[in-house]
PDB file of N, CA and C in Angstrom:
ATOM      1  N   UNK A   1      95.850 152.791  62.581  1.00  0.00           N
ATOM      2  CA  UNK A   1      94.556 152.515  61.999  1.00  0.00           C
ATOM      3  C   UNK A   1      94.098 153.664  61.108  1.00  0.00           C
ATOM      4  N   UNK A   2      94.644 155.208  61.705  1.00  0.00           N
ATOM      5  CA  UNK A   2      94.067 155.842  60.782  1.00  0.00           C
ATOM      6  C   UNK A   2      94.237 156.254  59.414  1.00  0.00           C
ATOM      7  N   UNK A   3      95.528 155.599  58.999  1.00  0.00           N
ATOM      8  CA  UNK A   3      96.247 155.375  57.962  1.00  0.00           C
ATOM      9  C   UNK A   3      95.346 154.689  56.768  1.00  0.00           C
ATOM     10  N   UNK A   4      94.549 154.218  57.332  1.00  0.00           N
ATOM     11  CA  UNK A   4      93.799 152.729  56.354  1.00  0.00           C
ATOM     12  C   UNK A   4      92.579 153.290  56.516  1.00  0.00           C
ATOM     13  N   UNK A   5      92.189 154.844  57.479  1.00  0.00           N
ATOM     14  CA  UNK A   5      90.671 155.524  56.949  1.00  0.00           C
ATOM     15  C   UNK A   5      89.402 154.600  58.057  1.00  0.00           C
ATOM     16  N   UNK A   6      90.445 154.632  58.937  1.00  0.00           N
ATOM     17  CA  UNK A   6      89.631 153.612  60.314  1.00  0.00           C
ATOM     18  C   UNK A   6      89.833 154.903  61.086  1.00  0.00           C
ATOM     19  N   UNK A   7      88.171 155.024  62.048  1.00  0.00           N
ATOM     20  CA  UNK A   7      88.299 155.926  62.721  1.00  0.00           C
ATOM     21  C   UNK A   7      88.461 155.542  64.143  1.00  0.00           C
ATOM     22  N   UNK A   8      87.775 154.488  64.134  1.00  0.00           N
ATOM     23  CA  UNK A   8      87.253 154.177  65.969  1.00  0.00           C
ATOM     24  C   UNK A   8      87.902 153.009  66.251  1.00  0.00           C
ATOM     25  N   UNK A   9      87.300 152.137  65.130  1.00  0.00           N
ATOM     26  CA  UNK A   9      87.650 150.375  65.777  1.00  0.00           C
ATOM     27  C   UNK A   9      87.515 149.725  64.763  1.00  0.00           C
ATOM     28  N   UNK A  10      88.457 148.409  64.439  1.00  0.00           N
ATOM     29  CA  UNK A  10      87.714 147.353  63.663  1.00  0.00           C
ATOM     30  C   UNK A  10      87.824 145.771  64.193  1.00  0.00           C
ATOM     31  N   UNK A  11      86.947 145.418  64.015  1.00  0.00           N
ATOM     32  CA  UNK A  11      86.594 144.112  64.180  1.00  0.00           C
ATOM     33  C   UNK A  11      86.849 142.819  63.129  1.00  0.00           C
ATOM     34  N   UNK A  12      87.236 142.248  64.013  1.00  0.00           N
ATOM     35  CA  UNK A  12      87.752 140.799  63.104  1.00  0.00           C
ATOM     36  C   UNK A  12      86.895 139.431  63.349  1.00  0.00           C
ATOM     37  N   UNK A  13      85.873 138.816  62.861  1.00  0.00           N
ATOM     38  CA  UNK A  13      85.196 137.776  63.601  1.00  0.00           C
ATOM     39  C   UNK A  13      86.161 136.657  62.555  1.00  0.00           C
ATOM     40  N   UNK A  14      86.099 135.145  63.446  1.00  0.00           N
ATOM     41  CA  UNK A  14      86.656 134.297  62.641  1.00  0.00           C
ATOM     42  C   UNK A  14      86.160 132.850  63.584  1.00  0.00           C
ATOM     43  N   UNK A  15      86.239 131.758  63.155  1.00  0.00           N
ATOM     44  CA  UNK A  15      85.660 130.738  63.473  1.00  0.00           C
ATOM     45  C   UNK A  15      85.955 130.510  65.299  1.00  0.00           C
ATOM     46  N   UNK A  16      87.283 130.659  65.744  1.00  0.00           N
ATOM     47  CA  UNK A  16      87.469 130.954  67.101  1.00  0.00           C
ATOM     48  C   UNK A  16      87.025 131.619  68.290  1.00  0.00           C
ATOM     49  N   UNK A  17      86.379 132.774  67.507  1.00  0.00           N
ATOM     50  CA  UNK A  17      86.588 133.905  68.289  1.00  0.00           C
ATOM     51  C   UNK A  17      86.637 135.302  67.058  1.00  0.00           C
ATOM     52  N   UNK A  18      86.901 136.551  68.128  1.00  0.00           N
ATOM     53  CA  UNK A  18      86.738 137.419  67.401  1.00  0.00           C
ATOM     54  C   UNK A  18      87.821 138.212  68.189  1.00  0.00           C
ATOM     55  N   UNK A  19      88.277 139.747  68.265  1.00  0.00           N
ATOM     56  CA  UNK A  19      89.723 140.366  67.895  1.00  0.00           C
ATOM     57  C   UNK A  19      88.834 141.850  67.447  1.00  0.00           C
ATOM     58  N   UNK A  20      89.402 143.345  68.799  1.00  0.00           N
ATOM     59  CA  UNK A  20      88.425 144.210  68.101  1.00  0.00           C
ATOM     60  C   UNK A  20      89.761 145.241  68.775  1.00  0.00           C
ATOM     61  N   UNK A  21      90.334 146.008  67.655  1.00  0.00           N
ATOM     62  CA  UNK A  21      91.447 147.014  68.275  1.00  0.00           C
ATOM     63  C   UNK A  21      90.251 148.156  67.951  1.00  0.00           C
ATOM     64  N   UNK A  22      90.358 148.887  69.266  1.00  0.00           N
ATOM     65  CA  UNK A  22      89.792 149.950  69.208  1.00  0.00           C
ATOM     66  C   UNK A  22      90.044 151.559  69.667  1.00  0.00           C
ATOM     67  N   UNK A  23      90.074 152.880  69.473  1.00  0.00           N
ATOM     68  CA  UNK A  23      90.578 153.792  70.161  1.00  0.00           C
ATOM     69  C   UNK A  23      89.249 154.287  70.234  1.00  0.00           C
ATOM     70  N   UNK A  24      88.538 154.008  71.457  1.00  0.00           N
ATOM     71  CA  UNK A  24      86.642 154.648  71.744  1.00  0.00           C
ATOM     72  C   UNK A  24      86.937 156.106  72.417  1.00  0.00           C
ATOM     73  N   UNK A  25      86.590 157.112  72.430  1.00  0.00           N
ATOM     74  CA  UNK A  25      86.403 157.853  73.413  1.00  0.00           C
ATOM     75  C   UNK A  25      87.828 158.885  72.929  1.00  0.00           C
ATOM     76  N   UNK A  26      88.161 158.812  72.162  1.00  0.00           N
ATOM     77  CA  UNK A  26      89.965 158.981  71.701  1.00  0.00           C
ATOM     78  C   UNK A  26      90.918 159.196  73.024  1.00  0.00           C
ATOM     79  N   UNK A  27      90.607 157.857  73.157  1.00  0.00           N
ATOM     80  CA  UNK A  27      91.990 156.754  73.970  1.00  0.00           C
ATOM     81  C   UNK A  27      92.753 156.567  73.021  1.00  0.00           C
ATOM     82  N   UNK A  28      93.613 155.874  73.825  1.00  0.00           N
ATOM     83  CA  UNK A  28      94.611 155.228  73.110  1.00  0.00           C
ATOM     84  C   UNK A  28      93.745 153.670  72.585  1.00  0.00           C
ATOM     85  N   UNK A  29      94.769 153.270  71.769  1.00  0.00           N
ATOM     86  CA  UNK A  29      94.608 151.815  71.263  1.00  0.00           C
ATOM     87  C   UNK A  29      94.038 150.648  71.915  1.00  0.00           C
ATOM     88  N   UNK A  30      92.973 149.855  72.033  1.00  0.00           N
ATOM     89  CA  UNK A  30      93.733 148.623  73.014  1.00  0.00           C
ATOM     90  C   UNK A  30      92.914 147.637  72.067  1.00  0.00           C
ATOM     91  N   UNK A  31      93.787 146.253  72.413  1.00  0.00           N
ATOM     92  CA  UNK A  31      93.130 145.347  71.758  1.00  0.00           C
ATOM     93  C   UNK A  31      91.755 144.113  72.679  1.00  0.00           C
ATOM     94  N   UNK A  32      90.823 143.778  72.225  1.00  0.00           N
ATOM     95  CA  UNK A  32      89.828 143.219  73.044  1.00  0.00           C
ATOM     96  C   UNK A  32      89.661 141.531  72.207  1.00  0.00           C
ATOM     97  N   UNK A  33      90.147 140.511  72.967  1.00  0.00           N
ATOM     98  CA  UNK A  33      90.264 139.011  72.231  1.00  0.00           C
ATOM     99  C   UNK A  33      89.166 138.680  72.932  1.00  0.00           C
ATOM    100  N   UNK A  34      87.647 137.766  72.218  1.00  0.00           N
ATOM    101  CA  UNK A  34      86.678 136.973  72.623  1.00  0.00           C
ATOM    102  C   UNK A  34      86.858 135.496  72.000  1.00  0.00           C
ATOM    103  N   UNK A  35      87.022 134.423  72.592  1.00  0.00           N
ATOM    104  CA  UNK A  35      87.247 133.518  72.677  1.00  0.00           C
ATOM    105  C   UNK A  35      85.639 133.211  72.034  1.00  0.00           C
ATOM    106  N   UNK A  36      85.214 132.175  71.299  1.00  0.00           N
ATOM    107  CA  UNK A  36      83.863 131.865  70.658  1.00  0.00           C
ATOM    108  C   UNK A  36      83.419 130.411  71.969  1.00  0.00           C
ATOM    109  N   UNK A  37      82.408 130.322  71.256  1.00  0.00           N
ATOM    110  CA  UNK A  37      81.621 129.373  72.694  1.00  0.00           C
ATOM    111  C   UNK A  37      82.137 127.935  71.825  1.00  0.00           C
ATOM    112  N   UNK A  38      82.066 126.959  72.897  1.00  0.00           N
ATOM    113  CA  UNK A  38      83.222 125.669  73.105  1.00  0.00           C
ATOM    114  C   UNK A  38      81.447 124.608  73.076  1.00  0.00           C
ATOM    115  N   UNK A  39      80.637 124.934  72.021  1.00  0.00           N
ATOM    116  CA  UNK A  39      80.044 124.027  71.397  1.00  0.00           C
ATOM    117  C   UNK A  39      79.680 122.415  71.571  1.00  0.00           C
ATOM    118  N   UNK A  40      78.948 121.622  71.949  1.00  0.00           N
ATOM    119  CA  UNK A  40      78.420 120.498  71.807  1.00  0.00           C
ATOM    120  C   UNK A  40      78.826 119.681  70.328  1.00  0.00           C
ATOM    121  N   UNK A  41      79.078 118.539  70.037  1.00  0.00           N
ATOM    122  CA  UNK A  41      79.243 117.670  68.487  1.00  0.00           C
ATOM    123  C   UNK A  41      77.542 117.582  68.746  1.00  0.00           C
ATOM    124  N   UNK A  42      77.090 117.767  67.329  1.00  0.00           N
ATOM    125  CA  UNK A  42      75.428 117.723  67.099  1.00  0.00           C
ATOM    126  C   UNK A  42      74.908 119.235  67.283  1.00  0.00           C
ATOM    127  N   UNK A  43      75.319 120.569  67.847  1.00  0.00           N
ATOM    128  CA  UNK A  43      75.199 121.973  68.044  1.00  0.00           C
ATOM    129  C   UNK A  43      74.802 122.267  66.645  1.00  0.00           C
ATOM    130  N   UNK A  44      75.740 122.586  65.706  1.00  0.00           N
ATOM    131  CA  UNK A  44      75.808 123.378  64.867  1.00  0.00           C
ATOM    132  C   UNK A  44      75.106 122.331  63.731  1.00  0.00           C
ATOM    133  N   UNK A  45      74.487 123.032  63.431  1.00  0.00           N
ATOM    134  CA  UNK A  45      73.655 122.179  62.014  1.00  0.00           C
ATOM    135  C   UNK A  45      73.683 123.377  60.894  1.00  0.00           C
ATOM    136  N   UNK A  46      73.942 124.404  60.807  1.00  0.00           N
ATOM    137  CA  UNK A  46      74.789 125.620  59.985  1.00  0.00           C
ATOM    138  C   UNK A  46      75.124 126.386  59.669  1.00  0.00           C
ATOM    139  N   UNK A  47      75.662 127.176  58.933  1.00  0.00           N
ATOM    140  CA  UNK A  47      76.765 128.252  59.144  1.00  0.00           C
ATOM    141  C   UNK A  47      76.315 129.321  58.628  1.00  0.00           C
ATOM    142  N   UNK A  48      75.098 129.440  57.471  1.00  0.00           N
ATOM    143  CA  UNK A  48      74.499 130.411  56.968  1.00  0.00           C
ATOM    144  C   UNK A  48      74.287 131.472  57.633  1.00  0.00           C
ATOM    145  N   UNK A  49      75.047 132.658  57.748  1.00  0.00           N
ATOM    146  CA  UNK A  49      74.558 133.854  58.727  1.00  0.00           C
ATOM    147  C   UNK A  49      75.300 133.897  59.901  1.00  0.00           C
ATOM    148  N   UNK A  50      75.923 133.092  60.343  1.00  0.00           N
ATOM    149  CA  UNK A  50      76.778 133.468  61.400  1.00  0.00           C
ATOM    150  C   UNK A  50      77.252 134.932  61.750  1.00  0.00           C
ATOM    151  N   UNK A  51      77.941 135.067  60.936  1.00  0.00           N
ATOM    152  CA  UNK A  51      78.790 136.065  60.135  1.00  0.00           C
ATOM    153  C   UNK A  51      77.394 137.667  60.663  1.00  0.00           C
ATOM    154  N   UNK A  52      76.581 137.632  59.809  1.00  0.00           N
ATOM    155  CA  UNK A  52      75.636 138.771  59.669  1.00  0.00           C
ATOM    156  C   UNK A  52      75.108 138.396  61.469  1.00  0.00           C
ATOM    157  N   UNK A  53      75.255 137.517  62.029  1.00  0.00           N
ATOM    158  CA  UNK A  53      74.153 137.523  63.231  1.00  0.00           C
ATOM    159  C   UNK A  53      75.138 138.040  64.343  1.00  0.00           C
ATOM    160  N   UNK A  54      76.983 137.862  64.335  1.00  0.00           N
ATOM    161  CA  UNK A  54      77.917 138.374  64.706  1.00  0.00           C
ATOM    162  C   UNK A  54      77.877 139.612  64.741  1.00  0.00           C
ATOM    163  N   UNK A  55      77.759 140.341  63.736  1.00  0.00           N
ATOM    164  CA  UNK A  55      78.131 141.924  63.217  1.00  0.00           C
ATOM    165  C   UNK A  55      76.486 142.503  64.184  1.00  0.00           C
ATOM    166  N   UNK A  56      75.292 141.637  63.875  1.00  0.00           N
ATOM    167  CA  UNK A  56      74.255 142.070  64.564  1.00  0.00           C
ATOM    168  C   UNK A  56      74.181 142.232  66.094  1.00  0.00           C
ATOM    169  N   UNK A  57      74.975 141.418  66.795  1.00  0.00           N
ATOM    170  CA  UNK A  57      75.203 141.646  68.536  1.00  0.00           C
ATOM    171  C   UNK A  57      75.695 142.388  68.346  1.00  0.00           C
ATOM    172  N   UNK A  58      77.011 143.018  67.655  1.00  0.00           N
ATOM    173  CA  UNK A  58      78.176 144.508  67.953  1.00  0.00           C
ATOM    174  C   UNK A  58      77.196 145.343  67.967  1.00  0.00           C
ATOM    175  N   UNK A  59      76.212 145.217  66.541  1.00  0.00           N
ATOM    176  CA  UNK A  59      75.692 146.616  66.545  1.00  0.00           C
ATOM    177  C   UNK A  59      74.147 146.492  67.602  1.00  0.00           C
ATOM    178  N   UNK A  60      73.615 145.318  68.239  1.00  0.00           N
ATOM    179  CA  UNK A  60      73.044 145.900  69.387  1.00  0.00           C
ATOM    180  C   UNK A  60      73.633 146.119  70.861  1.00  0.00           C
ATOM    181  N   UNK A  61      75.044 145.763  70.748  1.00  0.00           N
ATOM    182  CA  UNK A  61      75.679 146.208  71.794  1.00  0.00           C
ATOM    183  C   UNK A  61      76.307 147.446  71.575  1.00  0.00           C
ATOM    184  N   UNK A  62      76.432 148.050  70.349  1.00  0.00           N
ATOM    185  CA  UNK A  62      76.623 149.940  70.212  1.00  0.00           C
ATOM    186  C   UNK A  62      75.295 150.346  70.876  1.00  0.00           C
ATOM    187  N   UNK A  63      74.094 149.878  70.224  1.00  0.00           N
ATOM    188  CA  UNK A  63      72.545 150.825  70.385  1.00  0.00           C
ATOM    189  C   UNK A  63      72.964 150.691  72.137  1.00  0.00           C
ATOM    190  N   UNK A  64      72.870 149.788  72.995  1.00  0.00           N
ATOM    191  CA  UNK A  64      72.878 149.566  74.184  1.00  0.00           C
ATOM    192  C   UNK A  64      74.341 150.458  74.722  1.00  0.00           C
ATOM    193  N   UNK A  65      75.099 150.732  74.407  1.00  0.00           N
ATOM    194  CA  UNK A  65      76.106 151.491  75.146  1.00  0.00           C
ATOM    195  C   UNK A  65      77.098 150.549  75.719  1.00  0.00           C
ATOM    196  N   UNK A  66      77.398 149.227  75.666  1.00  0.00           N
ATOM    197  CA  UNK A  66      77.999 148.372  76.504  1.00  0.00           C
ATOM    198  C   UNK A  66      79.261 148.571  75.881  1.00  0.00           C
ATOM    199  N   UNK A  67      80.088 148.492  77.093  1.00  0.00           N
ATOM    200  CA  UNK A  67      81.506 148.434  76.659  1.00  0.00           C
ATOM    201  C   UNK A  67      81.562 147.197  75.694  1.00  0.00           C
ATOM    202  N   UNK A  68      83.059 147.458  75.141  1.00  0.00           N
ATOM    203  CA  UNK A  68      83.614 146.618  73.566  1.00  0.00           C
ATOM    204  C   UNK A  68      83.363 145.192  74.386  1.00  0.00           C
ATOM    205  N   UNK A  69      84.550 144.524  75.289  1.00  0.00           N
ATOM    206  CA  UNK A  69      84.113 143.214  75.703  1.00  0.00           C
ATOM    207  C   UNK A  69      82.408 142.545  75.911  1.00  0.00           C
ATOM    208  N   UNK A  70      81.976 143.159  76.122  1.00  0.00           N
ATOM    209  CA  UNK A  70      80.196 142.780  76.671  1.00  0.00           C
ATOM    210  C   UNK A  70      79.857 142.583  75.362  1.00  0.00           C
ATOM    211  N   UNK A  71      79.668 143.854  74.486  1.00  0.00           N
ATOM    212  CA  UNK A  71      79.699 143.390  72.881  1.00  0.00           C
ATOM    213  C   UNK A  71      80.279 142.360  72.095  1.00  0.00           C
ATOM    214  N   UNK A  72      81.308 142.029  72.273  1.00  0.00           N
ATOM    215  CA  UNK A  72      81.613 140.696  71.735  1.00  0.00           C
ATOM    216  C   UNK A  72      81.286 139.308  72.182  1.00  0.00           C
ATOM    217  N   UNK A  73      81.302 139.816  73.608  1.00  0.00           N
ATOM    218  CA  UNK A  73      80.421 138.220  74.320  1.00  0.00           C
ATOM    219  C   UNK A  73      78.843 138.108  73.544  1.00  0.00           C
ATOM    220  N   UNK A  74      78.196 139.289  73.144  1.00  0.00           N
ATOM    221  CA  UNK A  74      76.759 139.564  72.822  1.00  0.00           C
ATOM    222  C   UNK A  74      77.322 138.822  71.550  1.00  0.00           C
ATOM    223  N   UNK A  75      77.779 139.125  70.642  1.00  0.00           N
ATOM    224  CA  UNK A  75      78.071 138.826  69.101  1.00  0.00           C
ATOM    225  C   UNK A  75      78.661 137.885  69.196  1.00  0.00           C
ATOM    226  N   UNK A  76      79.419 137.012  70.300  1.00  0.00           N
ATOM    227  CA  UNK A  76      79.755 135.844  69.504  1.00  0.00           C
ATOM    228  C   UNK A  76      78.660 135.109  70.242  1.00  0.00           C
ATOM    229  N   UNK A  77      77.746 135.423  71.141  1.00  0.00           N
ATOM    230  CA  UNK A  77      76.712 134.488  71.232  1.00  0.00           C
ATOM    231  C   UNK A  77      75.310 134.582  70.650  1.00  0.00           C
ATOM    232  N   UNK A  78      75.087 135.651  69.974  1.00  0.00           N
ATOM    233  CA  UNK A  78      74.278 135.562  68.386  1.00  0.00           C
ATOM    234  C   UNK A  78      74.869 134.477  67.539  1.00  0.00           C
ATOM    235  N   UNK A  79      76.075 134.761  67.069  1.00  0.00           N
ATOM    236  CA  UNK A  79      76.618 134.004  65.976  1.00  0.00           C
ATOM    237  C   UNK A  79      76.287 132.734  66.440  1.00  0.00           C
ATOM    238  N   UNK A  80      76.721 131.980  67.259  1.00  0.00           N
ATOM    239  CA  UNK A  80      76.446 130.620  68.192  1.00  0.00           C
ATOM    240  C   UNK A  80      75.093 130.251  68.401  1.00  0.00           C
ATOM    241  N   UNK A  81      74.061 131.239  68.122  1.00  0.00           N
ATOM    242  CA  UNK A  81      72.817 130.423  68.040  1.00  0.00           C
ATOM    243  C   UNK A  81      72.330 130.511  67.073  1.00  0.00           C
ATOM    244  N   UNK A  82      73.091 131.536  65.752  1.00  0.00           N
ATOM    245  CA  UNK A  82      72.467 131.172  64.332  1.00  0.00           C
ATOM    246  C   UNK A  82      72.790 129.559  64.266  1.00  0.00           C
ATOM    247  N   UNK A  83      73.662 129.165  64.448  1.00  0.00           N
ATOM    248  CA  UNK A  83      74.517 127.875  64.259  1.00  0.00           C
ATOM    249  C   UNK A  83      73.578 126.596  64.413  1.00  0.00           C
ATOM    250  N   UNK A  84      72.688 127.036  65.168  1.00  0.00           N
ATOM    251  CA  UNK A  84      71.958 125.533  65.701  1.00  0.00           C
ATOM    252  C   UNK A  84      70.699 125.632  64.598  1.00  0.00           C
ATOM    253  N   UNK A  85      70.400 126.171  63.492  1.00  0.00           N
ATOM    254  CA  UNK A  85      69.835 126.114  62.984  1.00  0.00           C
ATOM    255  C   UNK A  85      70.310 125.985  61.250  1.00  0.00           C
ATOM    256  N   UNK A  86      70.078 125.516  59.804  1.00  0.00           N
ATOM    257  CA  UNK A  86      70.441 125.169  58.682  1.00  0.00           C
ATOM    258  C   UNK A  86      69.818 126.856  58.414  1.00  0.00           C
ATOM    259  N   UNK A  87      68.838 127.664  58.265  1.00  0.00           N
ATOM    260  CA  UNK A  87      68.947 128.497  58.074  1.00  0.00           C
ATOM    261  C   UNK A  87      69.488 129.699  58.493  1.00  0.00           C
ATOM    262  N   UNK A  88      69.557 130.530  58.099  1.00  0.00           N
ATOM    263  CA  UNK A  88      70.454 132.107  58.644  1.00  0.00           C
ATOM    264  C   UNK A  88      69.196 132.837  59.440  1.00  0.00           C
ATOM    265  N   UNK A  89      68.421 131.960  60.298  1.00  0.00           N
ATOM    266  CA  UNK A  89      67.382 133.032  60.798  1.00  0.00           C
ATOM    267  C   UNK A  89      66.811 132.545  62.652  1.00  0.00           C
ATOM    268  N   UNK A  90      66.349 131.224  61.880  1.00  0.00           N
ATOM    269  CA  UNK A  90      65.311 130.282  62.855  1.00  0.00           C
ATOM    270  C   UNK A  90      66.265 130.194  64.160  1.00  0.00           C
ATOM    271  N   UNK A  91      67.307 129.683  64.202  1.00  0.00           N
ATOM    272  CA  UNK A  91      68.235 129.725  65.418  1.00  0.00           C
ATOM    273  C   UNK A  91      68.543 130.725  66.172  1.00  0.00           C
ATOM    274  N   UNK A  92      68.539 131.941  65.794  1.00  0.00           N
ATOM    275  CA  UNK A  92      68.607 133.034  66.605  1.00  0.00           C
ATOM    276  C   UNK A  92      66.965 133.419  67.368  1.00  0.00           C
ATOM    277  N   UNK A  93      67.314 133.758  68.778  1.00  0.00           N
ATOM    278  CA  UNK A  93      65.852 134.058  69.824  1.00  0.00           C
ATOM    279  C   UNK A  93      66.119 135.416  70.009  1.00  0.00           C
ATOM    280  N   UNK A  94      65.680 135.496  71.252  1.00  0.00           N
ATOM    281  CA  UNK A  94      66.008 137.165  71.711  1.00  0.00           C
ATOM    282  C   UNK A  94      67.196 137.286  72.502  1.00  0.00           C
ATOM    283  N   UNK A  95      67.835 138.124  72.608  1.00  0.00           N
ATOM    284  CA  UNK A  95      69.276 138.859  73.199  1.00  0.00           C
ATOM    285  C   UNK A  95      69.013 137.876  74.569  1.00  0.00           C
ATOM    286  N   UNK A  96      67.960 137.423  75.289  1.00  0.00           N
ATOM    287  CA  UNK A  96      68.333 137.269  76.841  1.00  0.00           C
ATOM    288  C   UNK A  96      68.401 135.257  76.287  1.00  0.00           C
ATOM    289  N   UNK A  97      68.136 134.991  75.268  1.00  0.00           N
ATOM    290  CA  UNK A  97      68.315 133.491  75.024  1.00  0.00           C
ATOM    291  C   UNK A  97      69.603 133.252  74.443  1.00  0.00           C
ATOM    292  N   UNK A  98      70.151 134.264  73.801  1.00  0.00           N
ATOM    293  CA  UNK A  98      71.307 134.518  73.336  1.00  0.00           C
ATOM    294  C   UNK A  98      72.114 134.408  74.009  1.00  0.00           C
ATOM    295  N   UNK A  99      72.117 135.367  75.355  1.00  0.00           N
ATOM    296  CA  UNK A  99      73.267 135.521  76.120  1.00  0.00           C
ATOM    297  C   UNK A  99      72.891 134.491  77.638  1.00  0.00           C
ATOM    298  N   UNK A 100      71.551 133.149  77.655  1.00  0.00           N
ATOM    299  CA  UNK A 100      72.035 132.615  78.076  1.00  0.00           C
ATOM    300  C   UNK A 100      73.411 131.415  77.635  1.00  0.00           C
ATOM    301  N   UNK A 101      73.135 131.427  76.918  1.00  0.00           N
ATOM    302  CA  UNK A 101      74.691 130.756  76.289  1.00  0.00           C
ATOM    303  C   UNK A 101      75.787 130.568  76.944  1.00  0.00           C
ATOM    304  N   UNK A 102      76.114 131.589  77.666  1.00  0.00           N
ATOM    305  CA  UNK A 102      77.359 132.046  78.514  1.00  0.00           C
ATOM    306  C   UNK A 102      77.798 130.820  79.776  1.00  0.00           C
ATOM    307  N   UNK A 103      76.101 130.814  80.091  1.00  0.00           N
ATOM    308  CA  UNK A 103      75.866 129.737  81.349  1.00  0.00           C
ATOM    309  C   UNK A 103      75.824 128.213  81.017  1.00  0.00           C
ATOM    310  N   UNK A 104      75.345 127.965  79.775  1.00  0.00           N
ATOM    311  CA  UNK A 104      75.561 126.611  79.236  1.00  0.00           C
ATOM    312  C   UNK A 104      76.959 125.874  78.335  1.00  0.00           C
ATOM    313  N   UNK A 105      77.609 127.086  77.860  1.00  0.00           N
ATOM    314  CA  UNK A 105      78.852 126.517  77.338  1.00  0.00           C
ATOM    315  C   UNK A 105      80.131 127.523  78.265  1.00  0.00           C
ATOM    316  N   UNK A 106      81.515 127.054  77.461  1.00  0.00           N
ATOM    317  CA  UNK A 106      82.749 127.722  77.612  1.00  0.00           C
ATOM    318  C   UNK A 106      82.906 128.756  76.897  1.00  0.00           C
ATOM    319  N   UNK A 107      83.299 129.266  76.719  1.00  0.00           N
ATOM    320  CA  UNK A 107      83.950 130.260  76.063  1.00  0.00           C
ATOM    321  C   UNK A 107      85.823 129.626  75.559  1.00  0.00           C
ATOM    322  N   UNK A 108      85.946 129.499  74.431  1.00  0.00           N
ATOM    323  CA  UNK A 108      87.316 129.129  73.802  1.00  0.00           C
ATOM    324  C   UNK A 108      88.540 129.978  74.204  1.00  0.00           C
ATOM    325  N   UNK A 109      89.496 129.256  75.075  1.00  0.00           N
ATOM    326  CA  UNK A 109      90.965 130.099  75.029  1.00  0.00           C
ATOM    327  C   UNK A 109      91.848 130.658  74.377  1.00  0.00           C
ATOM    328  N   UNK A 110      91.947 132.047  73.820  1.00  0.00           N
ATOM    329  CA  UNK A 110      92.132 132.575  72.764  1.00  0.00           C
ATOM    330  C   UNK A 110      93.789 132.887  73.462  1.00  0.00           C
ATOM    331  N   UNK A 111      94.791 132.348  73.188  1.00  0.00           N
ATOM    332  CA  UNK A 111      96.385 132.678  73.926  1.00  0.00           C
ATOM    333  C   UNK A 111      96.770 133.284  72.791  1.00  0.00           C
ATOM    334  N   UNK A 112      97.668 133.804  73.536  1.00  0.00           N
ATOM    335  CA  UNK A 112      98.505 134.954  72.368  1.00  0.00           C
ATOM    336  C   UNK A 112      99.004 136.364  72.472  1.00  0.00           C
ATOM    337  N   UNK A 113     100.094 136.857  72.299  1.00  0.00           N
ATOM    338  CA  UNK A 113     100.490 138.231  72.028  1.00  0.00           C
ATOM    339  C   UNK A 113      99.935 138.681  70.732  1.00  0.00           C
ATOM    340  N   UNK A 114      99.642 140.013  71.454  1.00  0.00           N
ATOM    341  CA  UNK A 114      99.035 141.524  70.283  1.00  0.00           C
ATOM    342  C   UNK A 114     100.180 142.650  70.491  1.00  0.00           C
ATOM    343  N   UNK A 115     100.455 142.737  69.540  1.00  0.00           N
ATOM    344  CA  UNK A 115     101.527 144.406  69.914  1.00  0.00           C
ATOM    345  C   UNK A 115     100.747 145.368  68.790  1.00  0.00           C
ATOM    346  N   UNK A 116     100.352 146.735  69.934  1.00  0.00           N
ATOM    347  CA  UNK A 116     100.067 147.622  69.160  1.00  0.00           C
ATOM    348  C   UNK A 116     100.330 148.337  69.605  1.00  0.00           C
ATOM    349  N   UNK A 117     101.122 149.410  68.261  1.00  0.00           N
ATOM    350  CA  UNK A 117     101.633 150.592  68.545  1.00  0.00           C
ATOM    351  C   UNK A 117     100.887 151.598  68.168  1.00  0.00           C
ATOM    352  N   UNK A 118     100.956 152.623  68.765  1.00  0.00           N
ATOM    353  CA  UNK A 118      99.463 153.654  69.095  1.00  0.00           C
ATOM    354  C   UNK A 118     100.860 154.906  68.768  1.00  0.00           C
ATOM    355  N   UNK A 119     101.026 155.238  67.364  1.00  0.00           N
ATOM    356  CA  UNK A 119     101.886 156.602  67.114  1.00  0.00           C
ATOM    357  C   UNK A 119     100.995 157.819  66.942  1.00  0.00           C
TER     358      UNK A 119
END
């Protein structure tokens, strides 16, 4: 990573789920897969902001101190309640309406090998 001028971590959000290799604390490498929430047909009315409301849980799960996984459960369940709304705003509540989410849907099975080599 540090080749490419990455110091800590980067994050990948994408319609599934999200993907965060990180070296916190200067550890070694590891990779952290969040599966995205497993949605209702009629949920999502649109997509405007997802994206910015994603990146907004990471960074209130930095201010809060929570380890990387907790943070991505936080950010992909921001992103998941911009969704229920056509604008990039109205659908998102506060962090504790956010992260009931957890209790009303799934979380998506993200399978798969990661190989990372930590030189």
């Amino acid at each position: 990573m540090e080749e490419y001028g990455v110091q800590q971590s980067v994050t990948i959000h994408f319609d599934h789920g999200a993907v965060c290799i990180s070296r916190e604390n200067n550890s070694n490498l590891e990779c952290f897969i969040q599966g995205s929430l497993c949605l209702p047909n009629g949920f999502i009315k649109g997509a405007v902001g997802a994206g910015d409301a994603f990146a907004a849980g990471i960074i209130y799960g930095l201010y809060q101190k929570w380890p990387i996984q907790k943070r991505l459960i936080c950010a992909v369940c921001v992103a998941a309640m911009c969704l229920k709304d056509e604008t990039p705003y109205a659908g998102v509540e506060n962090i504790e309406e956010c992260m009931k989410l957890t209790d009303l849907f799934e979380f998506r099975n993200l399978e798969g090998t990661s190989r990372i080599k930590d030189s």
